[in-house]
Protein backbone atom coordinates (compact mmCIF):
# COMPACT_ATOMS: atom_id res chain seq x y z
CA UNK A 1 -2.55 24.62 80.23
CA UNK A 2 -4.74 26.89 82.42
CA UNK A 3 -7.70 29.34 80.68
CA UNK A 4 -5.14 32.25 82.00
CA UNK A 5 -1.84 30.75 80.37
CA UNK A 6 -4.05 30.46 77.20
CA UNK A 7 -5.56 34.27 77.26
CA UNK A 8 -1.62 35.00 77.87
CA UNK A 9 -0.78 33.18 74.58
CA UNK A 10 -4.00 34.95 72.82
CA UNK A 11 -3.10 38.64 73.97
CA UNK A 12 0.67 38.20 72.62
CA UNK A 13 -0.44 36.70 69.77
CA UNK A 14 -2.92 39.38 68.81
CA UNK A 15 -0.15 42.21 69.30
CA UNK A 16 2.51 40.63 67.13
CA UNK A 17 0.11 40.10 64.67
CA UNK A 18 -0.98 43.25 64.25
CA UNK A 19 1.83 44.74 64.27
CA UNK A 20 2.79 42.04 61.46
CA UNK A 21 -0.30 43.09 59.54
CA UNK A 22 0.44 46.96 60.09
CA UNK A 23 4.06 46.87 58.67
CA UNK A 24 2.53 44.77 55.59
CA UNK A 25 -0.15 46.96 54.98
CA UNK A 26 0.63 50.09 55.61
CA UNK A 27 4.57 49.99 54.18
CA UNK A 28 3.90 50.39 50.09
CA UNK A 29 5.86 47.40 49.10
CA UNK A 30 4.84 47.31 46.17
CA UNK A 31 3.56 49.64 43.20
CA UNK A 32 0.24 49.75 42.14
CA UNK A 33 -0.49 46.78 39.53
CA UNK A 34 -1.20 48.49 35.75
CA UNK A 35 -1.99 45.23 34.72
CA UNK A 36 -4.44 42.26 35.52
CA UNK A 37 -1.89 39.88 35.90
CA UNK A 38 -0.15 42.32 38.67
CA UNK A 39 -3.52 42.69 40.27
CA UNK A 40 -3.35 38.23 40.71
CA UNK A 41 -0.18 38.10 41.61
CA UNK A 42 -1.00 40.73 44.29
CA UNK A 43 -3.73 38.10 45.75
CA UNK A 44 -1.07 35.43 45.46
CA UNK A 45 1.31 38.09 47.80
CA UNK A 46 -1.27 38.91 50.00
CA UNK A 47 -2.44 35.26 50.71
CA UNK A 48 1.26 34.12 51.62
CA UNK A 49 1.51 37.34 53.95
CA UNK A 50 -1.79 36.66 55.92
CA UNK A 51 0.01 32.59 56.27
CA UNK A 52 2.83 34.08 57.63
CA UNK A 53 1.61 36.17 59.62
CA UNK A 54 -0.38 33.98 61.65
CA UNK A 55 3.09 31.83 61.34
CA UNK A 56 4.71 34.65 63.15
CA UNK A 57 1.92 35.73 65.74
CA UNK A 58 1.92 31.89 66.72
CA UNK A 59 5.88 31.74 67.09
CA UNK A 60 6.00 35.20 68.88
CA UNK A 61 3.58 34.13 70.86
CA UNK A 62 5.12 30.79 72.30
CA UNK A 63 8.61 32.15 72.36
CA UNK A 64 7.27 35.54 74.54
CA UNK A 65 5.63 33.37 76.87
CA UNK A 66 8.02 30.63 77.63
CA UNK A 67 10.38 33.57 78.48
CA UNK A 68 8.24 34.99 81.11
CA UNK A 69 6.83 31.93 82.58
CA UNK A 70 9.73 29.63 82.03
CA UNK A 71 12.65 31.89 83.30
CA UNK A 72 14.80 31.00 85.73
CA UNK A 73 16.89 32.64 88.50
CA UNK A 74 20.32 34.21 87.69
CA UNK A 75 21.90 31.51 90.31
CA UNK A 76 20.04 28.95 88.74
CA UNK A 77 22.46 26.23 87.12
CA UNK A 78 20.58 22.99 87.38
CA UNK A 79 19.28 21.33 84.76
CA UNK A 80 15.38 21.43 83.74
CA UNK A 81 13.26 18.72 84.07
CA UNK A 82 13.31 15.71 81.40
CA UNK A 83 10.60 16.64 78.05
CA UNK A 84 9.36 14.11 76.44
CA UNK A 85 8.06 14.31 72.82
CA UNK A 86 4.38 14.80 72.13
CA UNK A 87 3.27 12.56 69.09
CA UNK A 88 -0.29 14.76 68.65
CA UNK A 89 2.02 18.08 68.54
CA UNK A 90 4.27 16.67 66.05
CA UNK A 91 1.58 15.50 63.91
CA UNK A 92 0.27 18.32 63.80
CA UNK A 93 2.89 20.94 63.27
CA UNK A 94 4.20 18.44 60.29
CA UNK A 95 0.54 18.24 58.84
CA UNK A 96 -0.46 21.89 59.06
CA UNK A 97 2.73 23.38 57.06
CA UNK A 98 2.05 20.64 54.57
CA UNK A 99 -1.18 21.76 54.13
CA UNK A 100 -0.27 25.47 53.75
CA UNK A 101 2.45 24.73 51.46
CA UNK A 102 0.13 22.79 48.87
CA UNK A 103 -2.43 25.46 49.15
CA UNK A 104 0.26 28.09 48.63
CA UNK A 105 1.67 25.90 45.65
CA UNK A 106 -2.19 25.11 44.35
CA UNK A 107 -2.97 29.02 44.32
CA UNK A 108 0.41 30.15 42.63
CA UNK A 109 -0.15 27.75 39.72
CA UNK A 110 -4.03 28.69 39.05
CA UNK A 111 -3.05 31.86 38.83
CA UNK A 112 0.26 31.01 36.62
CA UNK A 113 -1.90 29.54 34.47
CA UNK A 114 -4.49 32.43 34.21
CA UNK A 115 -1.65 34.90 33.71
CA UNK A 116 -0.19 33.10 30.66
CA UNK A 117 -3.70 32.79 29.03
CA UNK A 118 -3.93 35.03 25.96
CA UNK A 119 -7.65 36.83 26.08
CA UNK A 120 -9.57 37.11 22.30
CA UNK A 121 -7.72 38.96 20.02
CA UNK A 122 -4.48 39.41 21.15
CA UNK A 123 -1.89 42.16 20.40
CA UNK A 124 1.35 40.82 19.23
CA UNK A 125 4.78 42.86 19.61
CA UNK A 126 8.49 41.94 19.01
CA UNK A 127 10.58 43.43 22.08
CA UNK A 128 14.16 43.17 21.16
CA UNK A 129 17.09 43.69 23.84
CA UNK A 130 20.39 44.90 23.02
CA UNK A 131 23.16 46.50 24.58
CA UNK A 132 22.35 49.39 26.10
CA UNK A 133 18.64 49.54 24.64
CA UNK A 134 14.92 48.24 23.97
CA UNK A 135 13.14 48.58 20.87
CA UNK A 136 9.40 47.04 19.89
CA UNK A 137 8.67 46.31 16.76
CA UNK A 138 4.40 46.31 15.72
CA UNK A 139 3.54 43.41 13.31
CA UNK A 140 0.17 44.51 12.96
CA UNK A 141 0.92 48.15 12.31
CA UNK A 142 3.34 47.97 8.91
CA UNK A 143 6.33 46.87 10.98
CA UNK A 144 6.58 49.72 12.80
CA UNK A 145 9.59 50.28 15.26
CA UNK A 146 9.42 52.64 18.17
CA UNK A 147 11.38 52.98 21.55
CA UNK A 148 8.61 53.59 23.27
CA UNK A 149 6.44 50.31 24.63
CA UNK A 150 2.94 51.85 23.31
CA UNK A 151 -0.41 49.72 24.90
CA UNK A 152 -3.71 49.70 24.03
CA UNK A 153 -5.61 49.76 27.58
CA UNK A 154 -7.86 46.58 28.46
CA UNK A 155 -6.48 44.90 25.64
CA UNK A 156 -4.79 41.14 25.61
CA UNK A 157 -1.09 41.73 24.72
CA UNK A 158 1.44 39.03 23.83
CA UNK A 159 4.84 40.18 23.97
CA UNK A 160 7.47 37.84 21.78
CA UNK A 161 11.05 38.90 23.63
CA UNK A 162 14.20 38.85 21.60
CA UNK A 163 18.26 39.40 22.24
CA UNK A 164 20.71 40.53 19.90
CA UNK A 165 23.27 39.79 21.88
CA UNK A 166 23.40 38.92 25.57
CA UNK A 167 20.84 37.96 27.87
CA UNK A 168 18.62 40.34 29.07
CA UNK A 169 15.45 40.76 31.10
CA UNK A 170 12.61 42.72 30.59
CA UNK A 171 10.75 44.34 33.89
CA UNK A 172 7.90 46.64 34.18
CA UNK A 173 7.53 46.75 38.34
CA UNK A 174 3.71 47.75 38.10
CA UNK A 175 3.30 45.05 35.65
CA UNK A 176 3.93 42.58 37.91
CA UNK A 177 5.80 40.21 35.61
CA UNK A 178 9.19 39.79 34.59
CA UNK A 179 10.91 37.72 31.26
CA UNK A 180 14.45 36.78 30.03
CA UNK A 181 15.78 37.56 27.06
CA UNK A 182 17.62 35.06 25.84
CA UNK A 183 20.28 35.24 22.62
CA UNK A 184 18.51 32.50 19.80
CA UNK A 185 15.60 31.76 21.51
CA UNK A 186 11.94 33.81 21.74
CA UNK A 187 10.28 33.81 25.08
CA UNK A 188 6.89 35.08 26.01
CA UNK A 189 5.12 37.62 28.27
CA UNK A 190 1.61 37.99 28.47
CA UNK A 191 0.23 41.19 29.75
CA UNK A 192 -3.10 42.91 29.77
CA UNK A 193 -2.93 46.42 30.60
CA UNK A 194 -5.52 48.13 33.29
CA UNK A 195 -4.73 51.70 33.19
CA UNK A 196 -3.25 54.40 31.38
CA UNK A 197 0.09 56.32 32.26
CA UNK A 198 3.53 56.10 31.76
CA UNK A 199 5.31 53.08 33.65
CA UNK A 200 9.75 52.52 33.67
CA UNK A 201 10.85 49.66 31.46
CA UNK A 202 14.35 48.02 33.08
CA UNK A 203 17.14 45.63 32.43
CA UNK A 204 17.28 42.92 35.52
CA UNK A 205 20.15 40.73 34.25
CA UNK A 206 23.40 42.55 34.05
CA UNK A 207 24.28 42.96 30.60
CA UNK A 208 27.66 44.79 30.73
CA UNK A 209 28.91 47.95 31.19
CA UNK A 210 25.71 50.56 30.31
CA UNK A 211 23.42 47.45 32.33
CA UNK A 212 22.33 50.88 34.18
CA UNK A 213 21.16 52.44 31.63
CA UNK A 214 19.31 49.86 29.63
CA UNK A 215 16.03 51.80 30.22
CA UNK A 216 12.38 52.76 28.42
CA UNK A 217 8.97 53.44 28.91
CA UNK A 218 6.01 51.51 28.40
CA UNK A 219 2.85 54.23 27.80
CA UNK A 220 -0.73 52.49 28.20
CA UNK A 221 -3.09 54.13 25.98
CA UNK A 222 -6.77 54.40 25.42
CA UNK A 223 -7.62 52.17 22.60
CA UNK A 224 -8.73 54.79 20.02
CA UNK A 225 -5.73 56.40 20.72
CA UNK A 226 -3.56 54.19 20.00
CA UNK A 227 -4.72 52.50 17.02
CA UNK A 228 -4.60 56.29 15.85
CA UNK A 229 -0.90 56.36 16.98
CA UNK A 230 -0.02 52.57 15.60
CA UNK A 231 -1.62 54.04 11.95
CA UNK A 232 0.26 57.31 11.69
CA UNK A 233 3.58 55.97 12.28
CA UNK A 234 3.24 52.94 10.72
CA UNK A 235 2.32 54.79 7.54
CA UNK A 236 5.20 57.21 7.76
CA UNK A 237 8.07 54.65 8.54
CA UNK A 238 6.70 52.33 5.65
CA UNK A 239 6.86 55.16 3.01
CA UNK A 240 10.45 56.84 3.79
CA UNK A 241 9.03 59.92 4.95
CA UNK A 242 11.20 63.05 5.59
CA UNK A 243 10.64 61.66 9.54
CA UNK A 244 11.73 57.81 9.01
CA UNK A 245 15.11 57.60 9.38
CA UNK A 246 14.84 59.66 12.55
CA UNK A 247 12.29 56.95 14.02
CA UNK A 248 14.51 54.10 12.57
CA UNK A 249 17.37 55.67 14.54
CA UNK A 250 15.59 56.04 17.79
CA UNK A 251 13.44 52.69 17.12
CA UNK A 252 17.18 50.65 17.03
CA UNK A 253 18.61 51.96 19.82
CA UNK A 254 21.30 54.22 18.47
CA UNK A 255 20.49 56.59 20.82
CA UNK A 256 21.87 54.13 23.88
CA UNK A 257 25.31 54.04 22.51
CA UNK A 258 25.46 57.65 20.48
CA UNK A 259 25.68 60.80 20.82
CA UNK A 260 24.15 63.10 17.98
CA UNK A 261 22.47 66.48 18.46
CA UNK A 262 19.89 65.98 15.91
CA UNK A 263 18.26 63.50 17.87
CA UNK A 264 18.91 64.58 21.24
CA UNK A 265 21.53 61.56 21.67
CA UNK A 266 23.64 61.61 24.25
CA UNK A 267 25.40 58.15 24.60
CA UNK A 268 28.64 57.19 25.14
CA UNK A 269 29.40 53.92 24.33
CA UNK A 270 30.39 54.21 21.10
CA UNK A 271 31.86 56.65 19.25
CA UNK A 272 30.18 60.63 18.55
CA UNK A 273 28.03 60.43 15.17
CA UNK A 274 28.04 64.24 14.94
CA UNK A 275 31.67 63.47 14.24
CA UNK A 276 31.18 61.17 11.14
CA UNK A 277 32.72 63.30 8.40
CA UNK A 278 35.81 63.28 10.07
CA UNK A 279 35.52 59.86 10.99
CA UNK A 280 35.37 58.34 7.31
CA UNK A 281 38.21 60.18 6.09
CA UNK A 282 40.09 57.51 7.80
CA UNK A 283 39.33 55.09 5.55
CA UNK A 284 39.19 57.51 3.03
CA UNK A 285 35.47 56.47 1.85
CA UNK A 286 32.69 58.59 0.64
CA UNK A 287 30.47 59.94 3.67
CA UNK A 288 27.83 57.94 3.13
CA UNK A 289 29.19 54.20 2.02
CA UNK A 290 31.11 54.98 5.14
CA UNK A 291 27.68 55.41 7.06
CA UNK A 292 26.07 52.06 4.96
CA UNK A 293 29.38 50.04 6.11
CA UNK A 294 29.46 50.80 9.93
CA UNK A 295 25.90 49.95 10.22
CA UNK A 296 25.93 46.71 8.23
CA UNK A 297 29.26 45.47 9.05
CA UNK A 298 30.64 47.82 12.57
CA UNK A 299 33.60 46.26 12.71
CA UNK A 300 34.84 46.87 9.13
CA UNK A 301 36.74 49.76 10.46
CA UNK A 302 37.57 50.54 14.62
CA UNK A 303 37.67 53.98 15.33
CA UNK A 304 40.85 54.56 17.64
CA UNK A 305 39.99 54.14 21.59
CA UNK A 306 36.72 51.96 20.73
CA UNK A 307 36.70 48.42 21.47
CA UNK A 308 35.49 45.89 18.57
CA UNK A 309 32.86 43.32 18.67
CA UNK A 310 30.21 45.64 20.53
CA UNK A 311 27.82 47.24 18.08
CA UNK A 312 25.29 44.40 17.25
CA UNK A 313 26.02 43.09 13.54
CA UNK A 314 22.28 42.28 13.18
CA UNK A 315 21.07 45.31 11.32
CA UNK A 316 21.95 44.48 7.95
CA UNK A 317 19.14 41.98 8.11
CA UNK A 318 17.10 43.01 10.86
CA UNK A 319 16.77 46.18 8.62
CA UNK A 320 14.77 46.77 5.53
CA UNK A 321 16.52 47.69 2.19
CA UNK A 322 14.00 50.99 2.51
CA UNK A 323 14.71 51.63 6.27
CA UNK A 324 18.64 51.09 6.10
CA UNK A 325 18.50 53.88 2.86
CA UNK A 326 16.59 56.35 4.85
CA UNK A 327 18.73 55.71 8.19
CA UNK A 328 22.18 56.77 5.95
CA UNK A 329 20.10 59.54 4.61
CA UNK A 330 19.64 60.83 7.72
CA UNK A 331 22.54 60.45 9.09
CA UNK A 332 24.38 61.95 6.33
CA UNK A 333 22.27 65.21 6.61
CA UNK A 334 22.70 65.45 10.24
CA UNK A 335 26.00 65.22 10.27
CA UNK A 336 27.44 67.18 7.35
CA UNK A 337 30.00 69.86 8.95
CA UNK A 338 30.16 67.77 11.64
CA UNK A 339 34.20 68.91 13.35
CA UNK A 340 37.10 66.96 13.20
């Protein structure tokens, strides 16, 4: 091939590459990792872009050329002349995406492996799925439960991810990571936050029909903040506070399927708790063994135009004896007047 043919192939090559590389760049594909696994995976991203684009500048290149040089006339039906294959070209067009696979594949699992590493002293949390909703539940902090995903910045975090009922999966996008979770078995996430600020928690395996609305928030702390948090509200949630069954209501999810004006609930999956008075004198039961059975065993008694078999029948024992009592109790203030 002649030194101008060559500077041909260089100058095309050069253009669709940067204009590859300006589109990857420049377009925000992705969100700014909160998380130092997101920041790895990044390099892993960014080293398969830079393969293909090269890939593409080379292809581009070749394809751009043989049009211009290689055209032919519009009367032009004869047949080109007879190729031949070129044992060195194949060779090497076999070899080199070899090569670049395995690297790719070599990279990917280093960093796999860093990613699932925990660091010293990890932080432990239960994430349970449900339909429609996510809870966490703190080991370390008295068992509390919260709706909110509450991090400790720079900290090593193992998160142990539950179902109730379905699969699920759990997705932070600026943490870079996502995990099933699967009905009867516990998977893992490992995480170790970067930087404060509030960052969506979503659903990524349709779930059924509130799969859209299966949302939280994960809130990255400072450290001294929220071991201040994790102290407070584990305290008041393991003595019954005035405040518990409140938390124990929005820590289960109640809010995702109920509406109730107390706690700013607006759900409508399941039937209107502000209504509950008039609800148990269908079954005739006082107000708040009606409360105790519904929660413990939902399908005991249907409320007309509600299917059965959809409120989880886990919280009799995924529930305290302590935190069940102060859930009714709230419920059955809240409530009281509530219309028919």
């Amino acid at each position: 091939m002649r030194r101008g043919s060559i500077l041909q192939l260089v100058v095309i090559g050069v253009i669709a590459g940067a204009i590859a590389g300006a589109v990857a760049y420049f377009v925000p594909w992705l969100p700014k990792p909160a998380t130092l696994e997101a920041e790895r995976i990044d390099w892993v991203f960014w080293f398969v872009t830079v393969i293909c684009i090269v890939i593409f500048a080379l292809v581009i290149s070749v394809i751009v050329y043989s049009v211009i040089k290689f055209r032919v006339a519009p009367d032009d039906d004869t047949d080109g002349p007879p190729i031949h294959g070129h044992t060195g070209l194949e060779i090497v067009w076999t070899a080199v995406p070899a090569i670049l696979v395995t690297a790719i594949g070599v990279f990917s699992a280093i960093v796999l492996a860093r990613n699932d590493a925990l660091g010293v002293n990890p932080l432990r949390i239960d994430v349970y799925a449900q339909q429609f909703a996510w809870s966490f539940k703190y080991p370390e902090s008295n068992g509390l439960s919260a709706t909110e995903l509450r991090l400790p910045v720079h900290r090593s975090i193992q998160l142990r991810i539950h179902s109730k009922d379905v699969i699920h999966s759990f997705w932070v996008p600026q943490f870079g990571q996502k995990q099933d979770a699967v009905p009867g078995q516990v998977t893992t996430l490992h995480i170790t936050p970067t930087r404060v600020g509030r960052f969506p928690i979503k659903c990524t395996e349709l779930c059924g029909l509130g799969h859209a609305f299966m949302r939280a928030t994960a809130i990255v702390m400072p450290a001294a903040e929220y071991d201040a948090w994790a102290a407070k509200q584990g305290q008041a949630q393991s003595t019954g506070g005035a405040d518990a069954g409140k938390a124990i209501f929005a820590s289960n999810g109640c809010a995702a399927c109920h509406t109730l004006k107390a706690a700013g609930a607006t759900g409508k999956v399941g039937p209107d708790l502000d209504r509950l008075p008039a609800f148990a004198k269908g079954p005739g039961k006082p107000l708040d063994a009606f409360i105790r059975e519904s929660i413990v065993k939902p399908d005991a008694y249907i409320e007309k135009g509600y299917p059965p078999n959809v409120m989880p029948k886990t919280f009799g024992s995924s529930l305290s004896s302590k935190q069940l009592d102060a859930l009714v109790r709230y419920l059955v203030a809240s409530t009281r007047g509530g219309s028919a």
